[in-house]
C-alpha atoms as a PDB file:
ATOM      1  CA  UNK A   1     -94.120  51.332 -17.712  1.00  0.00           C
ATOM      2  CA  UNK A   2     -91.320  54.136 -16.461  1.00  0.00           C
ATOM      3  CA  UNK A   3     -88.631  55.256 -18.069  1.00  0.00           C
ATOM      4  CA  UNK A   4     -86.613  53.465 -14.950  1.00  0.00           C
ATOM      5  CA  UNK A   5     -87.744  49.948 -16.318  1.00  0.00           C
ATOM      6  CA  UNK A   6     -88.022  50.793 -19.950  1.00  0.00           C
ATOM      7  CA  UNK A   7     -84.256  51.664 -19.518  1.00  0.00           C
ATOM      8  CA  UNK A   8     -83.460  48.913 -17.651  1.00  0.00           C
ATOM      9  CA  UNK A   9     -85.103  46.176 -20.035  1.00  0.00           C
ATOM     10  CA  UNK A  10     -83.223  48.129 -22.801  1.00  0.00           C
ATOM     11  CA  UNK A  11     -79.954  47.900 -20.842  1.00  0.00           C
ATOM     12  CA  UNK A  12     -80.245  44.169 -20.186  1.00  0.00           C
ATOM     13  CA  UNK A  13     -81.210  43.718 -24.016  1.00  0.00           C
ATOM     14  CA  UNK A  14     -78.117  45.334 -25.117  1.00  0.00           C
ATOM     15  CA  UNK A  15     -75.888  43.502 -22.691  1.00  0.00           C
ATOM     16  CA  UNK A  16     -77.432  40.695 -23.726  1.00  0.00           C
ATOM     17  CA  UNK A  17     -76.691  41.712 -27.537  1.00  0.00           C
ATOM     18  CA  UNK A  18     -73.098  42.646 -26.466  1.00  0.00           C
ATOM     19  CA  UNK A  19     -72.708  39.317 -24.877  1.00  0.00           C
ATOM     20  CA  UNK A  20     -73.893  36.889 -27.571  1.00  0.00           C
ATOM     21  CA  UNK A  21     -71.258  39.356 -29.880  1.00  0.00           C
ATOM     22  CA  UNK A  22     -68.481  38.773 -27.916  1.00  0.00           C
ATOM     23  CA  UNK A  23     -68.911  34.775 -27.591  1.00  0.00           C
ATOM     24  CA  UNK A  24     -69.294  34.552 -30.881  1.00  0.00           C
ATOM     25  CA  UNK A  25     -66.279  36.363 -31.828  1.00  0.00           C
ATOM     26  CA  UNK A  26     -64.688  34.539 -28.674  1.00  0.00           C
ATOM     27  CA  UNK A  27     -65.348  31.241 -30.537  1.00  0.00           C
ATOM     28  CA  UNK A  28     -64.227  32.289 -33.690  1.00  0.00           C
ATOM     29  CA  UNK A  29     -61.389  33.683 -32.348  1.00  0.00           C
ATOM     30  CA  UNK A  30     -59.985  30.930 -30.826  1.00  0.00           C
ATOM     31  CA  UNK A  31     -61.093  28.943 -33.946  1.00  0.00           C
ATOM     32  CA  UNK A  32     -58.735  30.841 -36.095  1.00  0.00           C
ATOM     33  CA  UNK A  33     -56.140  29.833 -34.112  1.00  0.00           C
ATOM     34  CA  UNK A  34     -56.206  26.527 -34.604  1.00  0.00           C
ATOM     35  CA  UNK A  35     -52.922  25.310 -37.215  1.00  0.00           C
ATOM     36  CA  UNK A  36     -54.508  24.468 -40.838  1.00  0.00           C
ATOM     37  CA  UNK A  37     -52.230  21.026 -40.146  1.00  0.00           C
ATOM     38  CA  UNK A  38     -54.432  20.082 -37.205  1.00  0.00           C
ATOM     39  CA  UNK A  39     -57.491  20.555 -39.317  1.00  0.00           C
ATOM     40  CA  UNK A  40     -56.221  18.908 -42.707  1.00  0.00           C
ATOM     41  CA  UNK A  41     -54.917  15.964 -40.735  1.00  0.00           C
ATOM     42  CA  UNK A  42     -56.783  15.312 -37.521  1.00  0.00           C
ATOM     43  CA  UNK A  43     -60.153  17.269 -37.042  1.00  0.00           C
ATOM     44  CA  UNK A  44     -61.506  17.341 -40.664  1.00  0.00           C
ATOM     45  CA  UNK A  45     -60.171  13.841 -41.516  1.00  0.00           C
ATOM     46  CA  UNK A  46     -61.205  11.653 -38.528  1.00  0.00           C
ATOM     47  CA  UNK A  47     -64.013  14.439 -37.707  1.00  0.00           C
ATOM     48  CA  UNK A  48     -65.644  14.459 -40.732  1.00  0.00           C
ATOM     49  CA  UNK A  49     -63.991  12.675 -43.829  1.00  0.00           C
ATOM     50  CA  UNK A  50     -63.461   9.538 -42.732  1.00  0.00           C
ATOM     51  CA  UNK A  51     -67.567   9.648 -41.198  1.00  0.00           C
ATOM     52  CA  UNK A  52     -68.640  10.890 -44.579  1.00  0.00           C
ATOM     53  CA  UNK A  53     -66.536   8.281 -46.216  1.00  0.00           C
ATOM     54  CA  UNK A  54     -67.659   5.547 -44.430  1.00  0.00           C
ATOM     55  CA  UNK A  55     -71.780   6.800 -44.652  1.00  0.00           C
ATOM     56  CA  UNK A  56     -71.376   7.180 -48.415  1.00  0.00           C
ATOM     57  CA  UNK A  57     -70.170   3.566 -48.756  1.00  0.00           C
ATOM     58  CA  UNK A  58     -72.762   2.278 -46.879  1.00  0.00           C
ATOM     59  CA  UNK A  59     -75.877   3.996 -48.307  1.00  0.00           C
ATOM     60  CA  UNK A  60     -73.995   3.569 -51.830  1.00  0.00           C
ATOM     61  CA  UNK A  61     -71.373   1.354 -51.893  1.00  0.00           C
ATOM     62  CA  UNK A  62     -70.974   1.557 -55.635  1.00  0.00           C
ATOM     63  CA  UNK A  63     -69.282   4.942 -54.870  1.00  0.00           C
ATOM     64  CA  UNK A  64     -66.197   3.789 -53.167  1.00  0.00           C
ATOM     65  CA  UNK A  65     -64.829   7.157 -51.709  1.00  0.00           C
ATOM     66  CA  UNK A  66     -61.720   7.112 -49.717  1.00  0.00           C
ATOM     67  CA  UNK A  67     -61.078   9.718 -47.079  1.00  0.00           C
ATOM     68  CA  UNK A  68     -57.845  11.089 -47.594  1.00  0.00           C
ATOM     69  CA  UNK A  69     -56.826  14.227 -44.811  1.00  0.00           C
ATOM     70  CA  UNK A  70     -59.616  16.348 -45.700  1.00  0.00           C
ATOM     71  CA  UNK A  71     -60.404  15.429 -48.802  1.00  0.00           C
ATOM     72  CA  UNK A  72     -63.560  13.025 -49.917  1.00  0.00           C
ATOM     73  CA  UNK A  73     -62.422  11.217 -53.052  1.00  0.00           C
ATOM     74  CA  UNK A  74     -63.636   9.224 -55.632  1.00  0.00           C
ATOM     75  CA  UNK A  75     -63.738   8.508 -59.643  1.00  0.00           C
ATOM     76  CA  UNK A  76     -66.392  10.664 -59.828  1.00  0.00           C
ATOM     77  CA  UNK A  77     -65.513  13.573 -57.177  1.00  0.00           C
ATOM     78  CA  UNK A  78     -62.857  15.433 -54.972  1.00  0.00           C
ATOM     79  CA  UNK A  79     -64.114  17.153 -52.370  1.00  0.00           C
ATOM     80  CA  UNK A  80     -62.526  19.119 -50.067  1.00  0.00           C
ATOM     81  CA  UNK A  81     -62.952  19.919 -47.187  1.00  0.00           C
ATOM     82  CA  UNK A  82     -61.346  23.323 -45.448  1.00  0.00           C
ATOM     83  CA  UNK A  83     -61.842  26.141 -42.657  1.00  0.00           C
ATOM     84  CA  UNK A  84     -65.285  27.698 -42.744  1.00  0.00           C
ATOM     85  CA  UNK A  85     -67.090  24.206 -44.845  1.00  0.00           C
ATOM     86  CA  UNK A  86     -67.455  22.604 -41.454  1.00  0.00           C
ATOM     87  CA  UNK A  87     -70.526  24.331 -39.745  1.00  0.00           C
ATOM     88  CA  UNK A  88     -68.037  25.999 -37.226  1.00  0.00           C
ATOM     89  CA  UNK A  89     -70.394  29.424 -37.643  1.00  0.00           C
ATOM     90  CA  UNK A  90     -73.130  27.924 -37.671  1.00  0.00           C
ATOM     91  CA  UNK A  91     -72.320  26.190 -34.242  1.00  0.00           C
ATOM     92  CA  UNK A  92     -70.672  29.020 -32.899  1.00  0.00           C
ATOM     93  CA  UNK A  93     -74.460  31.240 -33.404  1.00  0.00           C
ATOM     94  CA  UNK A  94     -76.216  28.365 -31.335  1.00  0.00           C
ATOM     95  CA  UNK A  95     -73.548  28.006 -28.794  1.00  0.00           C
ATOM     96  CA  UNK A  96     -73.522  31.575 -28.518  1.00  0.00           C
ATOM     97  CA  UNK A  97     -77.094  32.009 -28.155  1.00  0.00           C
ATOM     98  CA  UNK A  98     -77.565  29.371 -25.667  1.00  0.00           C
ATOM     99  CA  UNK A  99     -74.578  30.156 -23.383  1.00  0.00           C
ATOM    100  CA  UNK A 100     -76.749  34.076 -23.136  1.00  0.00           C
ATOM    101  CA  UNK A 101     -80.223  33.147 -22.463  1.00  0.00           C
ATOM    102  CA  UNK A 102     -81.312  33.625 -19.293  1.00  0.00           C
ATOM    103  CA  UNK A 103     -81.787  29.829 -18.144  1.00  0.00           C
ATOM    104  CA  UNK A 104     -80.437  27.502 -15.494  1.00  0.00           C
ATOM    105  CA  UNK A 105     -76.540  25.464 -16.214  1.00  0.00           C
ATOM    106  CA  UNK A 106     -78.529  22.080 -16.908  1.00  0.00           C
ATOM    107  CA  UNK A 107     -81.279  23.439 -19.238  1.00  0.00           C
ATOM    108  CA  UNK A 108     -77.958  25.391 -21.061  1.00  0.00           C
ATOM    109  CA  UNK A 109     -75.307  22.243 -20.773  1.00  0.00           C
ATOM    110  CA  UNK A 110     -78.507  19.972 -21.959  1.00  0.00           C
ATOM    111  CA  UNK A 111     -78.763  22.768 -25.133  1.00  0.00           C
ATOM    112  CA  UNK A 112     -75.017  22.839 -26.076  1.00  0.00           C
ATOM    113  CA  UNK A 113     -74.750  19.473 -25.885  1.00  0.00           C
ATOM    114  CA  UNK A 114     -78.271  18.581 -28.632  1.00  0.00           C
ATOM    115  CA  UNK A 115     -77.283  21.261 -30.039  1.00  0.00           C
ATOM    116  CA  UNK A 116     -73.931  20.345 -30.747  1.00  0.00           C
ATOM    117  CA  UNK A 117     -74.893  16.964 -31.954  1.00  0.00           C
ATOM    118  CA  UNK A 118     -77.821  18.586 -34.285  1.00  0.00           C
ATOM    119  CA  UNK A 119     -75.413  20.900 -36.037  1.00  0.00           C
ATOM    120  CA  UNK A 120     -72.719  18.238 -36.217  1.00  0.00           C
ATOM    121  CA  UNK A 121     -75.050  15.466 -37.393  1.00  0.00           C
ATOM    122  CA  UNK A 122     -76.345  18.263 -39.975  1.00  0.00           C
ATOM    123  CA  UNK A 123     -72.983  18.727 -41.308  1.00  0.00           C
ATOM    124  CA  UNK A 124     -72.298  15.718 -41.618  1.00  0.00           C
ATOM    125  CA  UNK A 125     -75.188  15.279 -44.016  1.00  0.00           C
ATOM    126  CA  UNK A 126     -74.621  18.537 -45.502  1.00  0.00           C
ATOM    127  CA  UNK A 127     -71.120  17.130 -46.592  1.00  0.00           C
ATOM    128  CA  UNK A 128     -72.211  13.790 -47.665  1.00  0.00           C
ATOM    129  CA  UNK A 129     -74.847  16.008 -50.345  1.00  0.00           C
ATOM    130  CA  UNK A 130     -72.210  17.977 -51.362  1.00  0.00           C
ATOM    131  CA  UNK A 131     -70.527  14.903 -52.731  1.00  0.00           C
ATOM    132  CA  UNK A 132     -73.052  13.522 -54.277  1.00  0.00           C
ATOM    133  CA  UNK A 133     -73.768  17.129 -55.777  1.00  0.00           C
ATOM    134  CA  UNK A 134     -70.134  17.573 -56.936  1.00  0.00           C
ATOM    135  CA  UNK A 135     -70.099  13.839 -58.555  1.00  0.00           C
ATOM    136  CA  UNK A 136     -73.397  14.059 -60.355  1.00  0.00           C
ATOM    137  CA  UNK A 137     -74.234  17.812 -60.748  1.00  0.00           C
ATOM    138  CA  UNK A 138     -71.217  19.782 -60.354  1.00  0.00           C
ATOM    139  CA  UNK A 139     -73.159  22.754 -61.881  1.00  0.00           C
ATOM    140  CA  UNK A 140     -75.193  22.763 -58.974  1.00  0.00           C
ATOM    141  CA  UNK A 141     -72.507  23.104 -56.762  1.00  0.00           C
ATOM    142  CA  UNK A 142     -71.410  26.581 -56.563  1.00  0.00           C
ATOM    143  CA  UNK A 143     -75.262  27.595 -55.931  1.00  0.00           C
ATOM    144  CA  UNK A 144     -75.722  24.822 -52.999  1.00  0.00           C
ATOM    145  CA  UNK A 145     -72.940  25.262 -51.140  1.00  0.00           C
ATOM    146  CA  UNK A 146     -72.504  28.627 -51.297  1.00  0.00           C
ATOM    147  CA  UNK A 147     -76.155  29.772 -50.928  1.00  0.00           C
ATOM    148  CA  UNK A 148     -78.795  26.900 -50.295  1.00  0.00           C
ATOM    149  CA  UNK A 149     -77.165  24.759 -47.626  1.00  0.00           C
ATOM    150  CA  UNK A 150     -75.213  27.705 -45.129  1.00  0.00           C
ATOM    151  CA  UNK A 151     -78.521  29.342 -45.626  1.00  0.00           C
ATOM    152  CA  UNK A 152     -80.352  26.136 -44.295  1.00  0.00           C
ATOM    153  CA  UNK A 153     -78.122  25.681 -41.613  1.00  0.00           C
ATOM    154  CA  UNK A 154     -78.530  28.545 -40.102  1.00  0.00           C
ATOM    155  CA  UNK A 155     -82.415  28.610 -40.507  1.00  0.00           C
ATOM    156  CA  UNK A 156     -82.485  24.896 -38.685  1.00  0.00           C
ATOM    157  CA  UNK A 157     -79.840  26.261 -36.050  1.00  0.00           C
ATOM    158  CA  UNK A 158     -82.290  28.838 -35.456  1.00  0.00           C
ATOM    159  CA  UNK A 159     -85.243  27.215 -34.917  1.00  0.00           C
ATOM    160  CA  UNK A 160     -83.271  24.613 -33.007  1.00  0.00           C
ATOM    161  CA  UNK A 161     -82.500  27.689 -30.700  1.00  0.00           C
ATOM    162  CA  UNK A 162     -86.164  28.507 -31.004  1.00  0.00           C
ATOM    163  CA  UNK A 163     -87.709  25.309 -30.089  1.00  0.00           C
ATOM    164  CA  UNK A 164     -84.588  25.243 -26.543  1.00  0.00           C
ATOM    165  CA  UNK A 165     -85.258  28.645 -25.742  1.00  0.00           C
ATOM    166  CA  UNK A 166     -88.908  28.284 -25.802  1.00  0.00           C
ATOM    167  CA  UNK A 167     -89.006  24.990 -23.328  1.00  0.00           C
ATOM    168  CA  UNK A 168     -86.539  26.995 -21.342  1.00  0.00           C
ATOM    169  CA  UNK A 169     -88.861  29.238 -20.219  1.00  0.00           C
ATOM    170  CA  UNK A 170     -91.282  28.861 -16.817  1.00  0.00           C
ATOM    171  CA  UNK A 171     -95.053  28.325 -18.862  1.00  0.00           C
ATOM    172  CA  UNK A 172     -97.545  29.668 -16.688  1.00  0.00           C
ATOM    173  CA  UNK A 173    -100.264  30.156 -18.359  1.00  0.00           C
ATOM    174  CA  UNK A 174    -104.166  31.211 -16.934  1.00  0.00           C
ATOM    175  CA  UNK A 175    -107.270  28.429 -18.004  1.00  0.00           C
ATOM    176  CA  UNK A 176    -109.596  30.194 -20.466  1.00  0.00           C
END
């Protein structure tokens, strides 16, 4: 290999780096701007409260939470939901990633989009744990949500990312 490519393939790796940076700071950026109001009352509640609300009293209906702006509540729990608890990073690092590897607009608009629904529908789980965490093991909390279940987010977005990029690619490969 020459120094011409070698610097060239670093060059592209770095503008590649320097890309990915500045969408995610792009997206969270413009995510910052968004009014808390708009979150308490519209996003988080019919985004995510009301959904968890609703899956909670199906799968145990003994529970009876209400959704109430962005708070899940019950006898048992109050949990509430604000900036930075909704995945938001989490998305923004797949989005990111997606949007800067080198593949074709469907293959990328077919990996925002299941990608977008995977980190949502994770959430959305994620949330519905934390309730049931709060309600019954509220010492656990602090641990789970602030270590265990960003941590696991980000570890599935990855290999979501992983498991896109890698069918993303042209597979030729030589018989044995």
């Amino acid at each position: 290999m020459t120094n011409d490519t070698n610097f060239a393939g670093k060059s592209r790796e770095w503008l590649t780096f320097t890309l990915f940076v500045g969408c995610y700071a792009l997206l969270d950026y413009a995510y910052f701007k968004i009014p808390v109001d708009l979150f308490v009352n519209v996003i988080y509640y019919h985004g995510v409260v009301a959904i968890c609300a609703d899956l909670i009293n199906f799968f145990a209906p003994l529970e009876q939470v209400l959704a109430k702006h962005n708070h899940l509540l019950s006898a048992k729990a109050d949990l509430e939901i604000v900036r930075g608890c909704d995945g938001a990073g989490v998305l923004f690092l797949v989005i990111s990633a997606v949007l800067v590897f080198p593949s074709g607009l469907k293959r990328k608009l077919f990996g925002l989009l299941l990608g977008t629904g995977l980190i949502y529908g994770l959430n959305l789980l994620r949330i519905c744990a934390l309730y049931f965490i709060i309600a019954y093991h509220p010492d656990w909390f602090q641990l789970i949500h602030t270590y265990v279940a960003p941590t696991l987010m980000v570890v599935l977005g990855c290999f979501y990312f992983a498991w896109w990029a890698f069918g993303s690619t042209d597979q030729h490969h030589e018989p044995a």
